[in-house]
Protein backbone atom coordinates (compact mmCIF):
# COMPACT_ATOMS: atom_id res chain seq x y z
CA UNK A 1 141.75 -68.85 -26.60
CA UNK A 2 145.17 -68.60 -28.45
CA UNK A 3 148.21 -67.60 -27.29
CA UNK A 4 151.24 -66.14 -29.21
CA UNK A 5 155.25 -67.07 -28.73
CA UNK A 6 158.28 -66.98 -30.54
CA UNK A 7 159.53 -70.28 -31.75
CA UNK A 8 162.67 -71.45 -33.69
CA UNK A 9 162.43 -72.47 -37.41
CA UNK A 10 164.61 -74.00 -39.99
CA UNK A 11 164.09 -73.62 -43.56
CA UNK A 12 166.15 -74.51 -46.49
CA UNK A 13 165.62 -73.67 -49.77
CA UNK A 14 166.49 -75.73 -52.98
CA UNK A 15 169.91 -73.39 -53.14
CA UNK A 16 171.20 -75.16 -50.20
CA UNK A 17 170.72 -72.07 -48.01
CA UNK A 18 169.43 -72.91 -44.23
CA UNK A 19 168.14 -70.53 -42.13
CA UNK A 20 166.99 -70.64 -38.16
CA UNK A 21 165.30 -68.12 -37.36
CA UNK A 22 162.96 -67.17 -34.48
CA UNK A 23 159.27 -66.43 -35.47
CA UNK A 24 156.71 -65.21 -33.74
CA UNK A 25 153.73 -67.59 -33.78
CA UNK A 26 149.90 -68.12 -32.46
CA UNK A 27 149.33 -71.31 -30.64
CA UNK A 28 146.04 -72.80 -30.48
CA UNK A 29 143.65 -73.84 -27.34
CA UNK A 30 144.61 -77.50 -27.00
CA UNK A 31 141.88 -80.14 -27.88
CA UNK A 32 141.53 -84.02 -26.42
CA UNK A 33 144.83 -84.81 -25.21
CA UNK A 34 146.73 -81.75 -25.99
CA UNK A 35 148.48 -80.16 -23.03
CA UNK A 36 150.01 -76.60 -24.18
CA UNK A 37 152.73 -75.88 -22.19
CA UNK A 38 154.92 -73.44 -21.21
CA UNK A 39 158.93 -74.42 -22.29
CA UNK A 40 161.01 -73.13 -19.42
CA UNK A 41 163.93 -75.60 -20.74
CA UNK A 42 165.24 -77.63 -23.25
CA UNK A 43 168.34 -79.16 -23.94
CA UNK A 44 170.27 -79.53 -27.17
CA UNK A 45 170.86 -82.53 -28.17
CA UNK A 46 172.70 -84.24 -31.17
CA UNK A 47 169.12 -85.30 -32.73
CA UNK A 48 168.45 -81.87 -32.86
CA UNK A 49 171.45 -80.42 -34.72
CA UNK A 50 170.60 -82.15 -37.65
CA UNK A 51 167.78 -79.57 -38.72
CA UNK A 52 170.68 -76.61 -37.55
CA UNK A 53 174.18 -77.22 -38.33
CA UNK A 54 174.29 -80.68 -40.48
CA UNK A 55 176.79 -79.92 -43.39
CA UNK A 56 176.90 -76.39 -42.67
CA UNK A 57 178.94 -73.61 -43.48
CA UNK A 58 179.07 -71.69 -39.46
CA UNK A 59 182.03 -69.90 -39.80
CA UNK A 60 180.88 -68.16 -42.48
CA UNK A 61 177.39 -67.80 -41.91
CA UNK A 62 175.20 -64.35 -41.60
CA UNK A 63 174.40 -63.53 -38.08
CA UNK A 64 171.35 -61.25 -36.70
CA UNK A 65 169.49 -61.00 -33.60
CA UNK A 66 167.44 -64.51 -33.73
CA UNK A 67 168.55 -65.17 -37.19
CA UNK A 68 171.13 -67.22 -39.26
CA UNK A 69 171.68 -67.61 -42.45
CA UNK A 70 173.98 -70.37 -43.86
CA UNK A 71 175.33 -72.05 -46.88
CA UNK A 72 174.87 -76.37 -46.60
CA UNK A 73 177.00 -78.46 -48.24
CA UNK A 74 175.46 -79.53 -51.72
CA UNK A 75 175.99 -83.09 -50.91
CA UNK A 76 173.67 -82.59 -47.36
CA UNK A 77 171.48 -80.17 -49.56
CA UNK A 78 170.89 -82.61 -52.00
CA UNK A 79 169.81 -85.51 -49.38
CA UNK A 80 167.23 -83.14 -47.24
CA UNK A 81 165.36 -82.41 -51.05
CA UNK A 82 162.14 -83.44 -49.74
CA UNK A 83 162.29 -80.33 -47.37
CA UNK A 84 162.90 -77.73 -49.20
CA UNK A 85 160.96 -75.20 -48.82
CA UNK A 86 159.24 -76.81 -45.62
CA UNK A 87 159.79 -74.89 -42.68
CA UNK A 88 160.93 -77.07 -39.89
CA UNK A 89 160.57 -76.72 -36.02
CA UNK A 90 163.41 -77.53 -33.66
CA UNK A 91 163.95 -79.55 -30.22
CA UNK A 92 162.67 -82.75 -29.75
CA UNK A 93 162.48 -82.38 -25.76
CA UNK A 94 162.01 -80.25 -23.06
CA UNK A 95 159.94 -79.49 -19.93
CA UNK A 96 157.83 -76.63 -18.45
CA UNK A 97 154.23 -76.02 -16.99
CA UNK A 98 151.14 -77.00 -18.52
CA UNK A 99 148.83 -73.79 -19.05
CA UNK A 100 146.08 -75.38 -20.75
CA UNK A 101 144.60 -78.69 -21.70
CA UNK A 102 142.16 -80.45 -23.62
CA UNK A 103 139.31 -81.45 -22.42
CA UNK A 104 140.45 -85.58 -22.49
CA UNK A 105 141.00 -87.07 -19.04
CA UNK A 106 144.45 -87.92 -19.68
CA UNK A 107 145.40 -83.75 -20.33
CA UNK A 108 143.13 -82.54 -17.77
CA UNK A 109 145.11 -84.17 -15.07
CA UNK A 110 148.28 -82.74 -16.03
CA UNK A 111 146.34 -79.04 -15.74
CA UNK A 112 148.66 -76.54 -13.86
CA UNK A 113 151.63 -79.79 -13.16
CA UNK A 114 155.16 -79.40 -14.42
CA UNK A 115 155.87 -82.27 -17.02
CA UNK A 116 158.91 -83.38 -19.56
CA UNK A 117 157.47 -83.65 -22.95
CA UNK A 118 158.72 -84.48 -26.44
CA UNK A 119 156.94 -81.88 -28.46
CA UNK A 120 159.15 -81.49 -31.44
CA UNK A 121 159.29 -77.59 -31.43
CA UNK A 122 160.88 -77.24 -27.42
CA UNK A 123 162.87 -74.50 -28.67
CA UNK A 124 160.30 -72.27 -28.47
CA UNK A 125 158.15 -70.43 -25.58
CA UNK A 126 154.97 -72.34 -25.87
CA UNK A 127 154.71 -75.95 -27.79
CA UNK A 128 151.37 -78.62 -27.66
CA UNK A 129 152.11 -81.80 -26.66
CA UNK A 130 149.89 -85.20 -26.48
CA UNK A 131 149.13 -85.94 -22.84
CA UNK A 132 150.21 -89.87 -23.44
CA UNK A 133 153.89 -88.06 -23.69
CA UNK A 134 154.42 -85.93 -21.05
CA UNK A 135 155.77 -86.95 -18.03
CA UNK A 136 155.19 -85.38 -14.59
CA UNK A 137 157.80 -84.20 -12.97
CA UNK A 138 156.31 -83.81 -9.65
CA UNK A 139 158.78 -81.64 -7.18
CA UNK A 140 161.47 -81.73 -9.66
CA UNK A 141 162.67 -78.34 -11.43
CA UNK A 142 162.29 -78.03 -15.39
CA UNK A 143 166.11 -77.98 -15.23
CA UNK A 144 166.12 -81.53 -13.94
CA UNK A 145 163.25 -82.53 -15.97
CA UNK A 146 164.38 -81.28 -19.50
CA UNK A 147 166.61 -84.41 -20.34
CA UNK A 148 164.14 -87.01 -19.00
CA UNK A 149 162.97 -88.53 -22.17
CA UNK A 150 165.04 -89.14 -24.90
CA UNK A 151 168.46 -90.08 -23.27
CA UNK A 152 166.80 -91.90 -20.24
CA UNK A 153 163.93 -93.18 -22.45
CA UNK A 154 166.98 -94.62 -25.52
CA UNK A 155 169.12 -95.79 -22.70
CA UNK A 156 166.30 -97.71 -20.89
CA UNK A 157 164.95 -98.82 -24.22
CA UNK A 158 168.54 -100.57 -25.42
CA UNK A 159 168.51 -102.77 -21.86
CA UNK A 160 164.66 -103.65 -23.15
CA UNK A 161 165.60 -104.38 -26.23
CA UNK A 162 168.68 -106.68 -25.36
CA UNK A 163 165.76 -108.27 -22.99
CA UNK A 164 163.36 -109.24 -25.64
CA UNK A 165 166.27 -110.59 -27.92
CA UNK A 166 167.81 -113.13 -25.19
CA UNK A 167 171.12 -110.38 -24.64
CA UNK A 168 172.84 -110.11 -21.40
CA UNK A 169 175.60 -107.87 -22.79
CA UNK A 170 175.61 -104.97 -25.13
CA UNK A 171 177.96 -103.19 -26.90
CA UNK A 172 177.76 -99.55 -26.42
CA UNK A 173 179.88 -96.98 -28.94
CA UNK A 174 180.77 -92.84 -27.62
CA UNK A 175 179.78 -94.16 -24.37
CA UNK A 176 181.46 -91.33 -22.44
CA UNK A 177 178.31 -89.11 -23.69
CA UNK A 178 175.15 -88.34 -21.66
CA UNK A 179 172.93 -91.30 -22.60
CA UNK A 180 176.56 -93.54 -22.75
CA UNK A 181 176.91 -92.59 -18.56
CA UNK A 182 172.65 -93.11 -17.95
CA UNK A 183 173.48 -96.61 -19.90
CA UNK A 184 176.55 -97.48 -17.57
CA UNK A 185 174.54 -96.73 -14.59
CA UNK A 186 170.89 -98.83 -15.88
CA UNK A 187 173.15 -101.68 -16.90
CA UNK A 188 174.98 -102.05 -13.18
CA UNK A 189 171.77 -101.68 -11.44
CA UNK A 190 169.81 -104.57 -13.70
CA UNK A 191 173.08 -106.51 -13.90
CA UNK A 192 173.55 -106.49 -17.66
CA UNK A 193 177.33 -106.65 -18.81
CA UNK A 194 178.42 -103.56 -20.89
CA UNK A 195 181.43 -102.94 -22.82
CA UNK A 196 181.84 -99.17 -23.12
CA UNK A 197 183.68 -98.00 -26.45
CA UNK A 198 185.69 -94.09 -25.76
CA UNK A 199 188.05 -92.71 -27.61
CA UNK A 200 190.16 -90.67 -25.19
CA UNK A 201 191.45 -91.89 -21.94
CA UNK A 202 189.61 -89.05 -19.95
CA UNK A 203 186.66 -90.86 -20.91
CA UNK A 204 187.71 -94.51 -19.92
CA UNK A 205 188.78 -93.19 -16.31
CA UNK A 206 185.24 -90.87 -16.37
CA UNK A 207 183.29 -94.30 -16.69
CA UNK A 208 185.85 -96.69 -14.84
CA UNK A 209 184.96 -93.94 -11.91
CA UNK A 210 181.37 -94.45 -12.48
CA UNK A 211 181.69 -98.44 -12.28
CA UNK A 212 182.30 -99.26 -15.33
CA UNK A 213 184.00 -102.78 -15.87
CA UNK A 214 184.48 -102.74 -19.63
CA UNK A 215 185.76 -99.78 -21.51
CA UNK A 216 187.91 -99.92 -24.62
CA UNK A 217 189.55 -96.92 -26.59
CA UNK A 218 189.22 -96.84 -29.63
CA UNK A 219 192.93 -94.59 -29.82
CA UNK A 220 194.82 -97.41 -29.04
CA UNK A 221 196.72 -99.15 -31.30
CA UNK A 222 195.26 -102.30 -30.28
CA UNK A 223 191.47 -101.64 -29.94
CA UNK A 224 190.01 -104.20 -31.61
CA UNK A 225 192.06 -107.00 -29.79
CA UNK A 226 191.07 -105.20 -26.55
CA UNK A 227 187.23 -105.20 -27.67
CA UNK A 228 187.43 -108.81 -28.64
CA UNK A 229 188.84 -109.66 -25.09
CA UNK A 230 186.19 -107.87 -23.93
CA UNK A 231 183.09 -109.69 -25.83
CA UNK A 232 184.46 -112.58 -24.82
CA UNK A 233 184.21 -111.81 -21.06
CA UNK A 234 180.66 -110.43 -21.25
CA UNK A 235 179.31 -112.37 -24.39
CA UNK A 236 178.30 -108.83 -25.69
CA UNK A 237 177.22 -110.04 -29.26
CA UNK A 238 174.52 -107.07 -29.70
CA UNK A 239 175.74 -103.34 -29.73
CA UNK A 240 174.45 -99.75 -30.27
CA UNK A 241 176.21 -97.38 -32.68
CA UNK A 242 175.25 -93.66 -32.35
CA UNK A 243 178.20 -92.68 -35.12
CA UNK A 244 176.50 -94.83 -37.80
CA UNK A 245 179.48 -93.43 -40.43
CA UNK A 246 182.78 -94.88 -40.41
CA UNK A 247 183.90 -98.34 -39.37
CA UNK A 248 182.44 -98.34 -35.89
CA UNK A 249 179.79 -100.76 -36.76
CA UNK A 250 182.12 -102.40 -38.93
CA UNK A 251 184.58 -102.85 -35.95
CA UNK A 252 182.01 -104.03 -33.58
CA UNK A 253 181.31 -107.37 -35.80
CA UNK A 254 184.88 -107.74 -36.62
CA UNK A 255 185.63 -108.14 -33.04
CA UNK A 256 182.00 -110.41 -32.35
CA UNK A 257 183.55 -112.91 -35.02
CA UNK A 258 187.08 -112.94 -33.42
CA UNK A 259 185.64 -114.55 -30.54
CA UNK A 260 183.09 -116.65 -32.05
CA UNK A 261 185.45 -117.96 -34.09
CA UNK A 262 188.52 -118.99 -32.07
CA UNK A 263 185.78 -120.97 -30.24
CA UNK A 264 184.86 -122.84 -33.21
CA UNK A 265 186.14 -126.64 -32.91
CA UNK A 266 186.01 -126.97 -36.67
CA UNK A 267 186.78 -125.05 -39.69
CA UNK A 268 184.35 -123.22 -41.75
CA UNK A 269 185.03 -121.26 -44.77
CA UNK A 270 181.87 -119.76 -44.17
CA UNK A 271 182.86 -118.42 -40.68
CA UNK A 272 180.78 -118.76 -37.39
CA UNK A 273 177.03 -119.00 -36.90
CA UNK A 274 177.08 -116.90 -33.79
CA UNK A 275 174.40 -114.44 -34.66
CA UNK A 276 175.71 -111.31 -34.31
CA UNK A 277 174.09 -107.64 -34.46
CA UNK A 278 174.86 -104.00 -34.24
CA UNK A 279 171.71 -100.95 -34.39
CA UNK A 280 172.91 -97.92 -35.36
CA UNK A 281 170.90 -95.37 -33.90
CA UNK A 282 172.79 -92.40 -34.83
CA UNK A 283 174.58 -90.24 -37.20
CA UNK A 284 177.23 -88.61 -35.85
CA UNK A 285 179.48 -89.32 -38.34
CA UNK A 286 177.71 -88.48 -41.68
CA UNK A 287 179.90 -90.01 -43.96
CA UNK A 288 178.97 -93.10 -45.20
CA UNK A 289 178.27 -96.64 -43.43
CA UNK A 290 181.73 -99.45 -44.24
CA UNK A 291 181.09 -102.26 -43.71
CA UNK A 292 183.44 -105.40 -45.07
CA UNK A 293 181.73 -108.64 -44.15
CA UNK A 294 184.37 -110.97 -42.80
CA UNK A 295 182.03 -111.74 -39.88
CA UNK A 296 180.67 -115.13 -41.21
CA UNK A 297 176.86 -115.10 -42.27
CA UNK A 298 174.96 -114.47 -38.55
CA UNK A 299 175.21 -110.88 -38.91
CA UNK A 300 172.25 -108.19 -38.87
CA UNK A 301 172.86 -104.03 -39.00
CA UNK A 302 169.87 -102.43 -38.52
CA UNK A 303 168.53 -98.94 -37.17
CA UNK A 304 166.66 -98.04 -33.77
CA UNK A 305 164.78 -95.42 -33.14
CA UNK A 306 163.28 -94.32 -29.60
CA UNK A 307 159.70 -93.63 -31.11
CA UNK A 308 159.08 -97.07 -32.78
CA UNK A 309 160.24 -98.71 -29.68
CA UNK A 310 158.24 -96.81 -27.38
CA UNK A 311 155.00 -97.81 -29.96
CA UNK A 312 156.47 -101.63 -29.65
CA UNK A 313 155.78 -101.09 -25.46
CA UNK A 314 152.58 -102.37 -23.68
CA UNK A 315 150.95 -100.11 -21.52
CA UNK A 316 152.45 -101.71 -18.42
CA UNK A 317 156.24 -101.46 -19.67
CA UNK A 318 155.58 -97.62 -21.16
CA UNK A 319 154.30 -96.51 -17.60
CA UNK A 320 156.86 -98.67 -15.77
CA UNK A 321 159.63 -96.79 -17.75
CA UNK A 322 158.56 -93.90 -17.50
CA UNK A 323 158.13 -94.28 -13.56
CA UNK A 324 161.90 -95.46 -13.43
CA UNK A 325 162.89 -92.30 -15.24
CA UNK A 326 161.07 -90.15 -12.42
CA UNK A 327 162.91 -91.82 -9.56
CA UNK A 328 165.95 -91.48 -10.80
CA UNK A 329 166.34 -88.20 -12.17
CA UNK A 330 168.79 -87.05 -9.49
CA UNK A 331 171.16 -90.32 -9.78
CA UNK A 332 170.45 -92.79 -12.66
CA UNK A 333 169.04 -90.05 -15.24
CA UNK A 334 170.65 -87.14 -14.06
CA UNK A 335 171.56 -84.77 -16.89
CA UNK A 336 174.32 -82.06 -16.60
CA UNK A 337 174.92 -78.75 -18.52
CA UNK A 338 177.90 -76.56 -19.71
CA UNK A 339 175.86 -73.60 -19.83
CA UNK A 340 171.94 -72.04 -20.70
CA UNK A 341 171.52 -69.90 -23.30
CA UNK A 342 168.24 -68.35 -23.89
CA UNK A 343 166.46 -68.27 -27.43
CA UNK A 344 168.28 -65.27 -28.52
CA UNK A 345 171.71 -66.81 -27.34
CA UNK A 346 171.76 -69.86 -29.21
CA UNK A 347 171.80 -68.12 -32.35
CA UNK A 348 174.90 -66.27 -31.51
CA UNK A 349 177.88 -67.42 -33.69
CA UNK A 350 180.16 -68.11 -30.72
CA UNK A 351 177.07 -70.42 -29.03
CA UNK A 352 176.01 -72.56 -32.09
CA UNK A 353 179.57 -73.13 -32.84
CA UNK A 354 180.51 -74.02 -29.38
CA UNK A 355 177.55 -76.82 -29.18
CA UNK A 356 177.45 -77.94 -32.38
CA UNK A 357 180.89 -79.41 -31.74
CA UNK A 358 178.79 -82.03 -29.39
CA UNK A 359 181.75 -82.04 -26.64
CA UNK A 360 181.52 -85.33 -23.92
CA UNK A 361 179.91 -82.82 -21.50
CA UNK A 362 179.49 -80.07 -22.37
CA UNK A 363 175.51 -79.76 -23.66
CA UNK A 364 173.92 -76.82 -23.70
CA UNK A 365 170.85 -75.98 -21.55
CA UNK A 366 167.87 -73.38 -23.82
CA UNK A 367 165.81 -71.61 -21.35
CA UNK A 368 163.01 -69.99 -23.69
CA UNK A 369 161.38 -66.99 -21.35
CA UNK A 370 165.30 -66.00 -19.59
């Protein structure tokens, strides 16, 4: 048994031209752990505009009913060669009803439940999903459920990671966003110290409401001085960067080896042997990475991603996570949305030019069958 759905692509050619389009498309019967389920939402998140608006031209793009066509800039063109010509699908998460399943024990029990999955193709009216990934929702709505994985799942996964490297303090940059207000609230209930990084002061009185102790902004004239004073109260000498371009990263260390080294009783030309690290887990900013090393010789930059940490989890953590996640949907992990669009919708001009801005709340909600 098959069954058919329209689905959003994105294709680029060699030319630099990038098109998302919605295509109609037959899904197969699932086998062993496959669930198929049916996408009743799916948020858009910043992971997922890289396949739909990175480098390109949306003022000036061709719009049709479930179809644009744009022009990339060469440079972004140039460093997605190896898919050309590869048709991509779109939205890492989502949630909706599972309408058929393998016949593995772990899909079978999920038969007629409402889960969150991370399918890679959410955008679309049907997508498979392996059973070990979906998460049931229980009595909660798909609405509730769509933004359980990634943000949650990242957020959660930063505090574990800080865990297993001796951390009780991070560094967290654009922490006004989604994931930055999930963080605030994991960090105040397991007692880890968090300095949040804005760069409006709308967002430092957003999370200052919410609890937070720490937030610098990165406006003021004297934000690095105020970030030092700030890893030296919380001893925050790890940090997450989701701009990855720019200085953010390189600010981060500056202000690690401020403190470290005012606290050094002796001179070294070599600076402090504080170890110091920042993951960059994002690419907001595309331009490149600047970093000037004036942070001694203890300092690591390296990337995170959620799906290598999630492989890095024992069983017992995964399913502990992922039970956290369900309890708190309504409070810790609570997702809100500026609007829902459905599949047609968020091809519009005024729509894709609206989100792809990626506004402190204001994500947009896709509700495939509306």
């Amino acid at each position: 048994m098959t069954t058919t759905g329209r689905q959003l692509v994105s294709n680029l050619t060699a030319d630099g031209k990038m098109t998302l389009a919605l295509e109609e498309k037959t899904f197969p019967a699932p086998t062993g752990n496959q669930v198929l389920v049916k996408m009743e939402a799916a948020p858009i998140n910043p992971s997922d505009l890289f396949l739909m608006t990175a480098g390109a031209d949306l003022e000036n793009a061709e719009y049709s009913p479930g179809k644009i066509e744009m022009q990339l800039h060469p440079q972004v063109a140039a460093g997605q060669a190896s898919r050309h010509g590869k048709p991509q699908t779109v939205g890492n998460e989502g949630a909706g009803t599972v309408i058929a399943a393998g016949d593995g024990e772990m899909a079978q029990a999920l038969m007629g439940q409402r889960v969150a999955c991370v399918p890679g193709n959410a955008f679309s009216e049907y997508a498979l999903a392996d059973a070990m990934m979906c998460i049931p929702l229980g009595d909660h709505t798909a609405e509730q459920g769509a933004s359980s994985f990634v943000n949650p799942m990242t957020a959660l996964g930063f505090v574990e990671t800080a865990k297993r490297e001796g951390h009780d303090a991070i560094i967290h940059a654009a922490a006004a966003s989604n994931l930055g207000q999930m963080l605030n609230r994991i960090c105040q209930e397991d007692d880890v110290a968090l300095v949040n990084i804005v760069r409006k002061d709308s967002q430092a009185e957003l999370l200052r409401g919410q609890g937070a102790s720490h937030v610098v902004n990165s406006s003021d004239d004297d934000f690095e001085k105020q970030l030092a004073g700030a890893i030296g109260e919380t001893r925050a000498f790890l940090g997450f960067d989701p701009i990855g371009g720019g200085q953010t990263t390189d600010t981060c260390l500056r202000a690690m080896e401020r403190v470290a080294a005012a606290e050094m009783t002796e001179y070294s030309r070599y600076g402090s042997d504080q170890p110091k690290k920042m993951y960059i887990y994002g690419r907001l900013d595309l331009s490149p990475t600047i970093l000037t090393p004036s942070y001694g010789f203890g300092w690591t930059v390296s990337g995170w991603l959620l799906m290598p940490f999630l492989a890095s989890c024992d069983m017992q953590t995964l399913m502990g996570l992922r039970q956290r996640v369900v309890s708190g949907l309504t409070s810790t992990f609570a997702s809100s949305y500026k609007t829902r669009v459905n599949l047609e919708e968020m091809l519009t001009k005024d729509a894709i030019m609206d989100y792809a801005q990626m506004k402190t709340g204001e994500k947009y909600l896709v509700t495939p069958h509306d």
